[in-house]
C-alpha atoms as a PDB file:
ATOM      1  CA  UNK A   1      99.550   3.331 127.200  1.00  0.00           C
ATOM      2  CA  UNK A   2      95.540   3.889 125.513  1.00  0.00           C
ATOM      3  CA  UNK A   3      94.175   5.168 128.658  1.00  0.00           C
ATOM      4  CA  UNK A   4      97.155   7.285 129.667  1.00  0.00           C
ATOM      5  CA  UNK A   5      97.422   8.859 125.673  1.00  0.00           C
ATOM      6  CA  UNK A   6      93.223   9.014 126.729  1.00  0.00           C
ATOM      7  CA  UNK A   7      93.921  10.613 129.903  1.00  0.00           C
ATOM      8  CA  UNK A   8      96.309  13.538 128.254  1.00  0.00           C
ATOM      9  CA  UNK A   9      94.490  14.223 125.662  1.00  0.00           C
ATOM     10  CA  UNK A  10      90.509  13.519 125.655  1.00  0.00           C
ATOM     11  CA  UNK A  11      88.089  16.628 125.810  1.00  0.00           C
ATOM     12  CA  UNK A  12      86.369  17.782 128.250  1.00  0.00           C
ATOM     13  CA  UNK A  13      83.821  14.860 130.115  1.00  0.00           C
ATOM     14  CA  UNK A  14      81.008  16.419 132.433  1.00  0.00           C
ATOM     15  CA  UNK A  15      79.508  13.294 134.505  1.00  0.00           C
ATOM     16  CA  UNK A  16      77.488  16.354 136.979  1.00  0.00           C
ATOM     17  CA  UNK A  17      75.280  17.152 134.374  1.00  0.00           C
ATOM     18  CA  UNK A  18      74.255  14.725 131.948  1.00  0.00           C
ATOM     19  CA  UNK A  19      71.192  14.806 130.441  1.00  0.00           C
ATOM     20  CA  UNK A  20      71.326  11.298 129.470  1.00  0.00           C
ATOM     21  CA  UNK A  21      71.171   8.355 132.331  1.00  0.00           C
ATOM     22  CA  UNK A  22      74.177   6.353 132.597  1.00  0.00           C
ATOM     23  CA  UNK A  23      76.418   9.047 130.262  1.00  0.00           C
ATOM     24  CA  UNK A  24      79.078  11.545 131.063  1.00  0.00           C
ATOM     25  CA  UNK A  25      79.133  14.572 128.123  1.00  0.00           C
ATOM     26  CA  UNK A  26      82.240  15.019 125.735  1.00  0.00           C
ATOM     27  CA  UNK A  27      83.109  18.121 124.588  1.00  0.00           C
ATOM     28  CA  UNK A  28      85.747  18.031 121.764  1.00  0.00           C
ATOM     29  CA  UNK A  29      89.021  19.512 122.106  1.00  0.00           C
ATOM     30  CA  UNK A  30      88.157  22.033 119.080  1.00  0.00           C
ATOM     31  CA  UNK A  31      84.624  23.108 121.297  1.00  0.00           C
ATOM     32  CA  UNK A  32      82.937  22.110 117.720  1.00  0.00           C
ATOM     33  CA  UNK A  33      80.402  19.577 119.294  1.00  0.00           C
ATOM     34  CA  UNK A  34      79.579  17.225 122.798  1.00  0.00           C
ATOM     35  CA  UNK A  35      78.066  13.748 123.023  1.00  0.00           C
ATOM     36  CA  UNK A  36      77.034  11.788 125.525  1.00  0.00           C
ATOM     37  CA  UNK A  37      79.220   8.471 126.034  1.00  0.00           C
ATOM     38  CA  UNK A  38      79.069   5.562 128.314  1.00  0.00           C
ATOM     39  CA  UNK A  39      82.569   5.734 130.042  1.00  0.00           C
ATOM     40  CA  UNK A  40      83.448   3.342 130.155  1.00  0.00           C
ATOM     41  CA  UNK A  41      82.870   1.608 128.073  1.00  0.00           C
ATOM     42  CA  UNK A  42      83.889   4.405 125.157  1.00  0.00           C
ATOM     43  CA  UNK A  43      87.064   5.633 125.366  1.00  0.00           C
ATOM     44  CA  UNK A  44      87.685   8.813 123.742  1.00  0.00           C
ATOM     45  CA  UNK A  45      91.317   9.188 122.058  1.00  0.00           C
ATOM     46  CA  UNK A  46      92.109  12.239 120.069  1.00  0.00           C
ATOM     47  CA  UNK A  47      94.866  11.560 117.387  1.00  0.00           C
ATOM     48  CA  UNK A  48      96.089  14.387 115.334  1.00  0.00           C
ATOM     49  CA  UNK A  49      93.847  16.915 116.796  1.00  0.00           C
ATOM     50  CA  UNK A  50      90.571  14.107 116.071  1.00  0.00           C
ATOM     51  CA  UNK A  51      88.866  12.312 118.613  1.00  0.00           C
ATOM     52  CA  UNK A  52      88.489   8.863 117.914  1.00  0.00           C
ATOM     53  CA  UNK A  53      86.365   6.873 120.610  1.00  0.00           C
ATOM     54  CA  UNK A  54      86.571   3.088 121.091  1.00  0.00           C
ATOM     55  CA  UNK A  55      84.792   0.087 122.919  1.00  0.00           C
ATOM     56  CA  UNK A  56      87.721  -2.249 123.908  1.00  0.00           C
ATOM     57  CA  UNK A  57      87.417  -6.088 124.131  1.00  0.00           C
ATOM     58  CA  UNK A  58      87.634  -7.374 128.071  1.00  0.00           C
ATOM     59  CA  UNK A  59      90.850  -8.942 126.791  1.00  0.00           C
ATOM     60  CA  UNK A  60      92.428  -5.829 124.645  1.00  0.00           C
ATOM     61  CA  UNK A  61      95.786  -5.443 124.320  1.00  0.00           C
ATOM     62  CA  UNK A  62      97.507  -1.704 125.821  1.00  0.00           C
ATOM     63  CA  UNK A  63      98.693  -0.001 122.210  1.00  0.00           C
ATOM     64  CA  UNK A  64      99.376   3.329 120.796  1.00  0.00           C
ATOM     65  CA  UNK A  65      99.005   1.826 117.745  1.00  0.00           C
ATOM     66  CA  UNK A  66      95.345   3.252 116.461  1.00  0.00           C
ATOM     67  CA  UNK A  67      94.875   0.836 113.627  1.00  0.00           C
ATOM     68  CA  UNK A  68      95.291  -2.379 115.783  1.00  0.00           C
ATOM     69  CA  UNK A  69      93.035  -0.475 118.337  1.00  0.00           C
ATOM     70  CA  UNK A  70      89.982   0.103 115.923  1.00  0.00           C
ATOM     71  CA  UNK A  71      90.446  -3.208 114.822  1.00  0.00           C
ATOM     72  CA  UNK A  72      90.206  -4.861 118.183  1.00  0.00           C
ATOM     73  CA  UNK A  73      87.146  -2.679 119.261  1.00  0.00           C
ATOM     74  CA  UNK A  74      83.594  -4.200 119.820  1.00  0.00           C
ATOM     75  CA  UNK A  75      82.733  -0.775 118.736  1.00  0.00           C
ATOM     76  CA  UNK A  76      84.070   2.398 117.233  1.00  0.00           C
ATOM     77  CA  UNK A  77      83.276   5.782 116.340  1.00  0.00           C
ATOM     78  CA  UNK A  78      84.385   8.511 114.431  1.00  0.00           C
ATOM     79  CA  UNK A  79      82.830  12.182 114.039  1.00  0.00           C
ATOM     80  CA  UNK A  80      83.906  13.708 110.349  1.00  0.00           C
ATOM     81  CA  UNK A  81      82.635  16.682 109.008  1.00  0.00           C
ATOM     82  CA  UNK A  82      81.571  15.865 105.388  1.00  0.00           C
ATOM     83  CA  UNK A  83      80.641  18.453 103.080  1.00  0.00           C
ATOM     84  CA  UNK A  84      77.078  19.597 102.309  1.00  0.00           C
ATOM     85  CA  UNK A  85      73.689  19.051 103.844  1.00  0.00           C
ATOM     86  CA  UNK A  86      73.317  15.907 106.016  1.00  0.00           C
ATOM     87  CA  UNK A  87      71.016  14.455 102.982  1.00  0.00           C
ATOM     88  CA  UNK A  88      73.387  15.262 100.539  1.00  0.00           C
ATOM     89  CA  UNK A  89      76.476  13.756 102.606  1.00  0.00           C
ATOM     90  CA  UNK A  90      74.939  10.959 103.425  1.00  0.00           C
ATOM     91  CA  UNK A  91      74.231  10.093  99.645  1.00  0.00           C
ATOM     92  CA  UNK A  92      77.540  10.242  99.142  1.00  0.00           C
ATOM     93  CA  UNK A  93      78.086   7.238 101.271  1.00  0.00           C
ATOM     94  CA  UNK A  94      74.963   5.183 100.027  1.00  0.00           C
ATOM     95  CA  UNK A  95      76.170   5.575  96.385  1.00  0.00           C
ATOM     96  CA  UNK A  96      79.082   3.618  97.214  1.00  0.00           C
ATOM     97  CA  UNK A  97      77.664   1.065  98.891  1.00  0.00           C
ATOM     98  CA  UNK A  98      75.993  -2.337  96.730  1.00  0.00           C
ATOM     99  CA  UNK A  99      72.430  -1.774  96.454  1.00  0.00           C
ATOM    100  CA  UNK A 100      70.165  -3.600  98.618  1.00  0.00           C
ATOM    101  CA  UNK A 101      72.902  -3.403 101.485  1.00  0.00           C
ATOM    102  CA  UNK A 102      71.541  -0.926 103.906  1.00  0.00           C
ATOM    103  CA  UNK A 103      68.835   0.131 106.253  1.00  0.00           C
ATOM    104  CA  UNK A 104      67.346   3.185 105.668  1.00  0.00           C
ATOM    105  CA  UNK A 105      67.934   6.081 104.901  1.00  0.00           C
ATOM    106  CA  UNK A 106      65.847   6.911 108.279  1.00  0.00           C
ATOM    107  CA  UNK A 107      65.031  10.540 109.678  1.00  0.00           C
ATOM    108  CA  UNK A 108      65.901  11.775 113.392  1.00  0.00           C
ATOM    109  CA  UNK A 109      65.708  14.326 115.248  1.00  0.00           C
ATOM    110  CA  UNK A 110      68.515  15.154 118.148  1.00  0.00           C
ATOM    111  CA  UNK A 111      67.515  16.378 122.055  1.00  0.00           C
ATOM    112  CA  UNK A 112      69.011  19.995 120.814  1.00  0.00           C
ATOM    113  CA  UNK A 113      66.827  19.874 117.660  1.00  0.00           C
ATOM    114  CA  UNK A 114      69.151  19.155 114.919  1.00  0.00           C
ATOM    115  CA  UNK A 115      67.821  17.310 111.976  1.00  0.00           C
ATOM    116  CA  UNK A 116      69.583  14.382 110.620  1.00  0.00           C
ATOM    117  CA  UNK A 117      69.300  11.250 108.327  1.00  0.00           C
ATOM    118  CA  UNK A 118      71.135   7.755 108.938  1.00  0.00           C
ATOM    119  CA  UNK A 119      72.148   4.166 107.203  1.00  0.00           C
ATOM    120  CA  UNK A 120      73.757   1.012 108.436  1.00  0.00           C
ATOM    121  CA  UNK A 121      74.953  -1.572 106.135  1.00  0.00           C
ATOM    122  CA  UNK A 122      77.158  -4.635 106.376  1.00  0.00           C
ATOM    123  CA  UNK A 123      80.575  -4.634 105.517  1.00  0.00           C
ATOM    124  CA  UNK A 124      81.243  -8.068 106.266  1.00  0.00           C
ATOM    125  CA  UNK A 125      80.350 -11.604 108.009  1.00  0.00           C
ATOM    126  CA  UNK A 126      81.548  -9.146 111.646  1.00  0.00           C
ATOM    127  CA  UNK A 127      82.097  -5.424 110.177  1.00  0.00           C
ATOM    128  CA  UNK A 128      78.342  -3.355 110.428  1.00  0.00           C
ATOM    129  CA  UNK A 129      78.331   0.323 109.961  1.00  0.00           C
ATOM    130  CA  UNK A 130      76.036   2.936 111.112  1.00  0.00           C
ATOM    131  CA  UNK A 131      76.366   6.482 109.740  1.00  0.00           C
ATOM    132  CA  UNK A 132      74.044   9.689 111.447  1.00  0.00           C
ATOM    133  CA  UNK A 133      74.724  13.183 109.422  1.00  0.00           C
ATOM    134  CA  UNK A 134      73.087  15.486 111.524  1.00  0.00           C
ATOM    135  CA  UNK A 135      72.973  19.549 110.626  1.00  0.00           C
ATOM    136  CA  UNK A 136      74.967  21.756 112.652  1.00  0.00           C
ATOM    137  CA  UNK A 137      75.101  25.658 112.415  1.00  0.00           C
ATOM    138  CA  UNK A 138      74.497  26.996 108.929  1.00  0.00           C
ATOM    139  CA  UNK A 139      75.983  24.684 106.499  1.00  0.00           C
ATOM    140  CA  UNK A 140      77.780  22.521 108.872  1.00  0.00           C
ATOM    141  CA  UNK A 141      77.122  18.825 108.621  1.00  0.00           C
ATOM    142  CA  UNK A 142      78.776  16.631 111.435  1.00  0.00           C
ATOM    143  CA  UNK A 143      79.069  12.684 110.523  1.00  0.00           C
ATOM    144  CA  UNK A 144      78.740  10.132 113.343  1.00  0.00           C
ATOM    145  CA  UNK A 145      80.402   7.093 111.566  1.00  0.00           C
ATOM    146  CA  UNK A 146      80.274   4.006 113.796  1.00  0.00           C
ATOM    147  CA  UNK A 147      81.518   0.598 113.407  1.00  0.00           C
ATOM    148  CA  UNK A 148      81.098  -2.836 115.274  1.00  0.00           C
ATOM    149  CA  UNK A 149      81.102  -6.406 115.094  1.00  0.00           C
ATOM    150  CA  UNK A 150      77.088  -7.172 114.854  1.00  0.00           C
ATOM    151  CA  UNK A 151      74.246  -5.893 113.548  1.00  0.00           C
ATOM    152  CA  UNK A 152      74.219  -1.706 114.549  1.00  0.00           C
ATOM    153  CA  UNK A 153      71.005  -0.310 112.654  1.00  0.00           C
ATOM    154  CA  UNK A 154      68.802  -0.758 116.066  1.00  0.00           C
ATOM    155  CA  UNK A 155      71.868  -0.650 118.655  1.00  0.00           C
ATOM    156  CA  UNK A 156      70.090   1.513 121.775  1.00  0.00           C
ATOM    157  CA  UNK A 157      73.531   2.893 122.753  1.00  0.00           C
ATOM    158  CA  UNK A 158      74.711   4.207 119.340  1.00  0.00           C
ATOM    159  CA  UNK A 159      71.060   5.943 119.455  1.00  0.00           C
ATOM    160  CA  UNK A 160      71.189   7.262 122.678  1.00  0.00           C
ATOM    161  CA  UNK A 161      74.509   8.842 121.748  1.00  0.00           C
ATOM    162  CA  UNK A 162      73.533   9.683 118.218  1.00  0.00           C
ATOM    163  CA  UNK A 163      70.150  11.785 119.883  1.00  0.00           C
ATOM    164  CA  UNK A 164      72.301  13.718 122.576  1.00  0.00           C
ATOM    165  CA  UNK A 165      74.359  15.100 120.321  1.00  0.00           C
ATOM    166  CA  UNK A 166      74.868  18.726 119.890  1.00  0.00           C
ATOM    167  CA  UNK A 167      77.065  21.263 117.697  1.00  0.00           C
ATOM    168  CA  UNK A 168      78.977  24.293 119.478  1.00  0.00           C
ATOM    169  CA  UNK A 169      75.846  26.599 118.988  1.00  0.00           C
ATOM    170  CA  UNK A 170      73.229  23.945 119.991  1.00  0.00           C
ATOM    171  CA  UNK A 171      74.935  23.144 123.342  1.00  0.00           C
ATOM    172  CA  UNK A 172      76.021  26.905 124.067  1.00  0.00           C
ATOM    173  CA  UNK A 173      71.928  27.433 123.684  1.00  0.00           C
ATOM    174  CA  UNK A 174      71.202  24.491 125.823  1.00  0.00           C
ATOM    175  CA  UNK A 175      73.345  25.529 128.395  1.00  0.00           C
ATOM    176  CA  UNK A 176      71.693  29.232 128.811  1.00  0.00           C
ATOM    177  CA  UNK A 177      68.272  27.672 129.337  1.00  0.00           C
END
């Protein structure tokens, strides 16, 4: 029932011409941003109008249910759009969290030439985070919020995907080059 819900209502995937080897490119529904994804293993699933992308288990359950979903995932990620600067969102987040629990704040730059800042921290003994707030058009600020059930702050994939992503403007200028 995931992967037909998946099927009906994911974005747009483009495997012809990913920049990225091994990826196919998701656009969102809204046109607001792509990314590039293993698929599988992500699975994008867009629930009330958000997409919501997962890493199933080998031995997942099928469910509609979201909740049980993200909490059977090996990984999961969720794009928000927070409110002011990436710097300034992602303090938001680090204030909460008890001090001495994170890695970073680190700098990055995306392929399209965003700016952006990230943190990981540790939930608990198998709940890691690992947040990217990367600038988008004017004051736009996009949030890549990831969970998983080890250690993410060095995790190649959730770089690769945080680097090739792109907001509407940066990939409408990437694709007229």
């Amino acid at each position: 029932m995931l992967l037909a819900l998946c099927s009906v209502a994911c974005g747009q995937v483009d495997a012809g011409s990913a920049q990225f080897v091994g990826a196919v490119r998701f656009k969102d529904p809204a046109g607001t941003y792509a990314i590039s994804l293993l698929e599988p293993p992500w699975i994008p699933v867009v629930v009330l109008g958000v997409p919501v992308f997962i890493v199933p288990p080998s031995d997942a359950t099928i469910t509609v249910d979201l909740t049980h979903a993200l909490t059977m995932a090996l990984y999961s990620l969720q794009v928000e759009r927070p409110a002011g600067a990436p710097t300034e969102a992602m303090e938001q987040v680090f204030a909460g969290l008890p001090q001495g629990a994170t890695v970073g704040p680190r700098t990055f730059t995306t392929a399209a030439g965003a700016s952006g800042v990230e943190i990981a921290w540790q939930e608990a003994a198998e709940i890691f985070h690992r947040d990217a707030f990367i600038a988008g058009v004017g004051t736009q600020t996009f949030q890549l919020h990831f969970t998983g059930r080890h250690a993410l702050e060095d995790d190649a994939m959730l770089t690769q995907m945080i680097i090739s992503f792109a907001s509407t403007s940066m990939v409408a200028s990437a694709e007229a080059r």
